[in-house]
C-alpha atoms as a PDB file:
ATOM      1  CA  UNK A   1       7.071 -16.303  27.598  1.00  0.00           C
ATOM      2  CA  UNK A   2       4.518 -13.857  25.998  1.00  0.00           C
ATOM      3  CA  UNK A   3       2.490 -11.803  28.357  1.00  0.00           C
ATOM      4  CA  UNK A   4      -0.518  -9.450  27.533  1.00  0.00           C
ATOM      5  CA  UNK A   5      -0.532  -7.699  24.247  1.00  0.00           C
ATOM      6  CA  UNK A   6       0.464  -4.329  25.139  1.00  0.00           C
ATOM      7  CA  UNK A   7      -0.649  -2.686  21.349  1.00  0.00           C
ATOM      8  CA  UNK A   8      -1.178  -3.092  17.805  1.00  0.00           C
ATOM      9  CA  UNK A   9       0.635  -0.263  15.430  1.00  0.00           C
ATOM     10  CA  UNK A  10      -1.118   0.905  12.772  1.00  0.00           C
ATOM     11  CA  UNK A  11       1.081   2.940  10.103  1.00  0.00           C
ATOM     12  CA  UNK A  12      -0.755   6.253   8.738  1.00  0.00           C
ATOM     13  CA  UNK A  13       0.413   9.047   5.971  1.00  0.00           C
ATOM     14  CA  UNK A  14      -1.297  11.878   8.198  1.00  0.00           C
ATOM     15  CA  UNK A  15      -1.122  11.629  11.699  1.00  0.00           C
ATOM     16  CA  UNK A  16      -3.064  14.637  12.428  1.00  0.00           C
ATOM     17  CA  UNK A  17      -6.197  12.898  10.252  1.00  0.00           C
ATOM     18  CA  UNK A  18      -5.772   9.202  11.982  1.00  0.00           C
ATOM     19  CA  UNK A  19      -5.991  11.173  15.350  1.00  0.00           C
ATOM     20  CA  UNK A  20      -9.126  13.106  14.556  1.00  0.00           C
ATOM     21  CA  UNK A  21     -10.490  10.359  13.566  1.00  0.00           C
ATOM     22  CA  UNK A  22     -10.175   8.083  16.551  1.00  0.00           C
ATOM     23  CA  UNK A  23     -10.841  11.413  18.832  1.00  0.00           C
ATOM     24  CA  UNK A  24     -13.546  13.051  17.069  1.00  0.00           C
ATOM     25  CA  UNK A  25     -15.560  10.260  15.375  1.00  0.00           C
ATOM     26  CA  UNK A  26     -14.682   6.902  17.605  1.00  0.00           C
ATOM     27  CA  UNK A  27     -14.544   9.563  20.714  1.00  0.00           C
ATOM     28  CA  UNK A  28     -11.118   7.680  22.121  1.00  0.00           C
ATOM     29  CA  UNK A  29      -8.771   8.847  24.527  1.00  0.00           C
ATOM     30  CA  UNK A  30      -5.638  10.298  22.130  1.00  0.00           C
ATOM     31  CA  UNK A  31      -1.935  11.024  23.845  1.00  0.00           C
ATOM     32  CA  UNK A  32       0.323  13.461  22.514  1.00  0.00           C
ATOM     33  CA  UNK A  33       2.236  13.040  19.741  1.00  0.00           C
ATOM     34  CA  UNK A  34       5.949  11.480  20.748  1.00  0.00           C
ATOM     35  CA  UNK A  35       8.925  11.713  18.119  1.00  0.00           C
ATOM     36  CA  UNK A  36      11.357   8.726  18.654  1.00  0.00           C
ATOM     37  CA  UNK A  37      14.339   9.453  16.215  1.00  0.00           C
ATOM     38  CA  UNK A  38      16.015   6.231  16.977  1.00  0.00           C
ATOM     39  CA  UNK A  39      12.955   4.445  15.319  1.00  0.00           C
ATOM     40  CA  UNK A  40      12.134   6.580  12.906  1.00  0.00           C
ATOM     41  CA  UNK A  41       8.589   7.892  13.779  1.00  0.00           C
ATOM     42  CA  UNK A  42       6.459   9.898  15.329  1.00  0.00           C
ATOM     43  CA  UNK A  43       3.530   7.931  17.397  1.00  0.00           C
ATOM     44  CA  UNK A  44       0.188   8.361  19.072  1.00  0.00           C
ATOM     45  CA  UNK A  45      -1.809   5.979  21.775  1.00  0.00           C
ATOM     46  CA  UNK A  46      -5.091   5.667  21.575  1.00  0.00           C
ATOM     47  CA  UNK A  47      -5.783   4.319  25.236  1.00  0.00           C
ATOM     48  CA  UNK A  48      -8.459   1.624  25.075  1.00  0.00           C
ATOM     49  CA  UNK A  49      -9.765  -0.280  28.747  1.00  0.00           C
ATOM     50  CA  UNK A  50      -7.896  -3.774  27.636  1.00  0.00           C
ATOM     51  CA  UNK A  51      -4.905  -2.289  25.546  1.00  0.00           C
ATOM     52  CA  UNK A  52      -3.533   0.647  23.020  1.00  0.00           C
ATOM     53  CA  UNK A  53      -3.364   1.006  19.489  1.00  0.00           C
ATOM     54  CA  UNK A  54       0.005   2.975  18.413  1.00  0.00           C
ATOM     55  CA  UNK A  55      -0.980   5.597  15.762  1.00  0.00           C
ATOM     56  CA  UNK A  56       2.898   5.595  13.853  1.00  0.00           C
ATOM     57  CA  UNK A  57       3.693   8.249  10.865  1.00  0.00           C
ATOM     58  CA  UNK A  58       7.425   8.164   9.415  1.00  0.00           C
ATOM     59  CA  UNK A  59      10.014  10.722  11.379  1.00  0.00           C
ATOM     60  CA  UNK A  60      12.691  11.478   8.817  1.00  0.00           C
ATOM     61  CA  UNK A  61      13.851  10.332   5.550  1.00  0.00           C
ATOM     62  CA  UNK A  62      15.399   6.812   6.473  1.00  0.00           C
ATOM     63  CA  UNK A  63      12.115   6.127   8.410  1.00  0.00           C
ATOM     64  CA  UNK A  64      10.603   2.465   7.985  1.00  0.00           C
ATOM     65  CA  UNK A  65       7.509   3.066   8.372  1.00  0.00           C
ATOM     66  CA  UNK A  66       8.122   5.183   4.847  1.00  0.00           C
ATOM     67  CA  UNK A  67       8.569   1.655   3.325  1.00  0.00           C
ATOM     68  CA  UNK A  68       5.577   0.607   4.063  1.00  0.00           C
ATOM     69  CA  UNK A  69       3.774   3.634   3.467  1.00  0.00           C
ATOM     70  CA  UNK A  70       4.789   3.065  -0.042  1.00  0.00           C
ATOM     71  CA  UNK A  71       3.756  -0.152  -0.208  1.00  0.00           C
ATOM     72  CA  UNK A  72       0.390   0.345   1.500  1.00  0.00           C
ATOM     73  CA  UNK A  73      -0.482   4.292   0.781  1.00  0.00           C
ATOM     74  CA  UNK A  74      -3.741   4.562   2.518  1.00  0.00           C
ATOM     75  CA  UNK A  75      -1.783   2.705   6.329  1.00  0.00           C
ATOM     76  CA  UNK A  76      -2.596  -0.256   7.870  1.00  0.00           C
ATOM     77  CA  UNK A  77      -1.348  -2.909  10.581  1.00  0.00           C
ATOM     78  CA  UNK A  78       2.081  -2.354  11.180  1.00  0.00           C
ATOM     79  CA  UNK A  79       2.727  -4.847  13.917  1.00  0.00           C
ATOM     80  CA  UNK A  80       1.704  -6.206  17.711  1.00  0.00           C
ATOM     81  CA  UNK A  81       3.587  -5.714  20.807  1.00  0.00           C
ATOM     82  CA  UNK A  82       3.405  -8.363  23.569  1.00  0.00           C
ATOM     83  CA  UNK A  83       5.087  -7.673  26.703  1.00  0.00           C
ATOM     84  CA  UNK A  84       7.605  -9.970  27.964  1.00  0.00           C
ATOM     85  CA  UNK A  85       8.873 -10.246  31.701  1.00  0.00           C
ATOM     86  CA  UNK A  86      12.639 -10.447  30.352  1.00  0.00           C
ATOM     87  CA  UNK A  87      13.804  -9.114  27.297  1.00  0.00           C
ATOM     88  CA  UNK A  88      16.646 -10.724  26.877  1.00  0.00           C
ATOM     89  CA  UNK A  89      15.793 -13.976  27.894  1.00  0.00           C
ATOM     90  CA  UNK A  90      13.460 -13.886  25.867  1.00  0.00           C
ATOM     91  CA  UNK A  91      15.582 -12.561  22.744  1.00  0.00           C
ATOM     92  CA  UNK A  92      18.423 -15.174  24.016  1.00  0.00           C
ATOM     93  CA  UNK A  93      15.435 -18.245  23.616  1.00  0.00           C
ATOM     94  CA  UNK A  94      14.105 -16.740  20.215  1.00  0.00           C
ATOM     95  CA  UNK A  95      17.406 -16.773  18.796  1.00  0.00           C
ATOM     96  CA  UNK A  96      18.194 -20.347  19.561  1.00  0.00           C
ATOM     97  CA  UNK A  97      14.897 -21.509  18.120  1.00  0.00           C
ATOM     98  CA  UNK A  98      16.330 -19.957  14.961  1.00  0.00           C
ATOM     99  CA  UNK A  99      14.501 -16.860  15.099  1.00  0.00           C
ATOM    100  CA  UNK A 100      15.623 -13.204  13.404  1.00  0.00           C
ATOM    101  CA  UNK A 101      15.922 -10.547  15.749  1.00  0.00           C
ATOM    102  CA  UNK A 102      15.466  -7.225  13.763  1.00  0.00           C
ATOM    103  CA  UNK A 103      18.793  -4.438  13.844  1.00  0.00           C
ATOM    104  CA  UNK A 104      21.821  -5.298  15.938  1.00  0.00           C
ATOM    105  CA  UNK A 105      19.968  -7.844  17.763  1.00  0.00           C
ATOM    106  CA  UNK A 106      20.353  -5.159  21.351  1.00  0.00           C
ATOM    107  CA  UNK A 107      16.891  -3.577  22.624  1.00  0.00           C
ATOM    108  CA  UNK A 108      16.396  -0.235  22.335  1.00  0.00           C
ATOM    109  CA  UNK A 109      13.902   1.693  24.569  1.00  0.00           C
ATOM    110  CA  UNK A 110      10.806   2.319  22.700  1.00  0.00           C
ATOM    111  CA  UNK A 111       7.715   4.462  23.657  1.00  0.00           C
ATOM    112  CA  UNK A 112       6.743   3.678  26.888  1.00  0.00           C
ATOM    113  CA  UNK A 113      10.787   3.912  28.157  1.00  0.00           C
ATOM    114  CA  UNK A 114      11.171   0.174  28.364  1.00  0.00           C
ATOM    115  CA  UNK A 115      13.435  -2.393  25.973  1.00  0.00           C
ATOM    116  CA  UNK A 116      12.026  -3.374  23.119  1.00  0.00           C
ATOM    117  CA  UNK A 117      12.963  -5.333  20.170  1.00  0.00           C
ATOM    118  CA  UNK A 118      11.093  -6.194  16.759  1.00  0.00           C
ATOM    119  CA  UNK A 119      11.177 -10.031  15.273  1.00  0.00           C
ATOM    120  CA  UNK A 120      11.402 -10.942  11.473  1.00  0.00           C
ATOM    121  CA  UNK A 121       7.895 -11.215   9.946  1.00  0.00           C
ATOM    122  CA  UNK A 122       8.971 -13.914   8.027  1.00  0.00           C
ATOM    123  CA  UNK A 123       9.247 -15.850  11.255  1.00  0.00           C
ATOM    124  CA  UNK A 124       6.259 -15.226  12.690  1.00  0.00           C
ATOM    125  CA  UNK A 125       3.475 -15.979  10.213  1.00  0.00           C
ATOM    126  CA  UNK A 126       3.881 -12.666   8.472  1.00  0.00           C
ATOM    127  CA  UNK A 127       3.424 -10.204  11.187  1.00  0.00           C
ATOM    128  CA  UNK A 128       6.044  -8.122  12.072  1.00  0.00           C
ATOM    129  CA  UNK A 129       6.374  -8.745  15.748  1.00  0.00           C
ATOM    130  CA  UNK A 130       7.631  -6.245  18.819  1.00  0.00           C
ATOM    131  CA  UNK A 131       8.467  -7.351  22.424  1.00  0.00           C
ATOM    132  CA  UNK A 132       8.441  -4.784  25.289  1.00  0.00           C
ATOM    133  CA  UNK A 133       9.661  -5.442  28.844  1.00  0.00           C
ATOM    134  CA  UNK A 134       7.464  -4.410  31.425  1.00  0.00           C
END
């Protein structure tokens, strides 16, 4: 079911400083900043040759990411996104296996324009887990 890993999210408190940094002092390839209301942040890629790592600060007050900025001030792993051929076969098998799909249960397009959906950490050995459809 799982493909390639298509990122790992890291959560920052200053999005302008996590972008110098990987820019200016790792010398990586940056995107533009991208709000995404529906999920409550504002992210970043960082293009790397085998995958991206998702740069996310909190958009708005109800923000997640806020949560767990509070929890873990300085940032830190957020979650991994593997792609999946078919989202909703693949939600459709995760649910009868007894696993939590996070929200209403529906993707929602994420970042790159495709469906995604997030999986209950406590499911899946404490990592907050997010499928995309490619």
């Amino acid at each position: 079911m799982l493909g390639r890993i298509n990122h790992v999210a890291i959560a920052v408190p200053d999005l302008k400083a996590a972008v110098a940094t990987y820019r200016d002092t790792l010398g990586a390839a940056v995107s533009q900043p991208q709000a995404l209301p529906e999920h409550g942040v504002t992210v970043v890629f960082v293009e790397l040759p085998n995958t991206k790592v998702e740069l996310l600060e909190p958009l708005g007050e109800g923000s997640p990411i806020a949560a767990f900025l509070a929890k873990n001030p300085a940032g830190g792993m957020h979650h991994i996104c593997y792609e999946v051929d078919d989202i909703t076969a693949a939600s459709n098998r995760l649910k009868s296996e007894g696993a939590r799909v996070l929200g209403d249960g529906a993707p929602k397009t994420g970042a790159h324009g495709k469906p995604v959906l997030f999986l209950h950490p406590k499911d899946f050995c404490g990592t907050l887990i997010e499928l995309e459809q490619i």
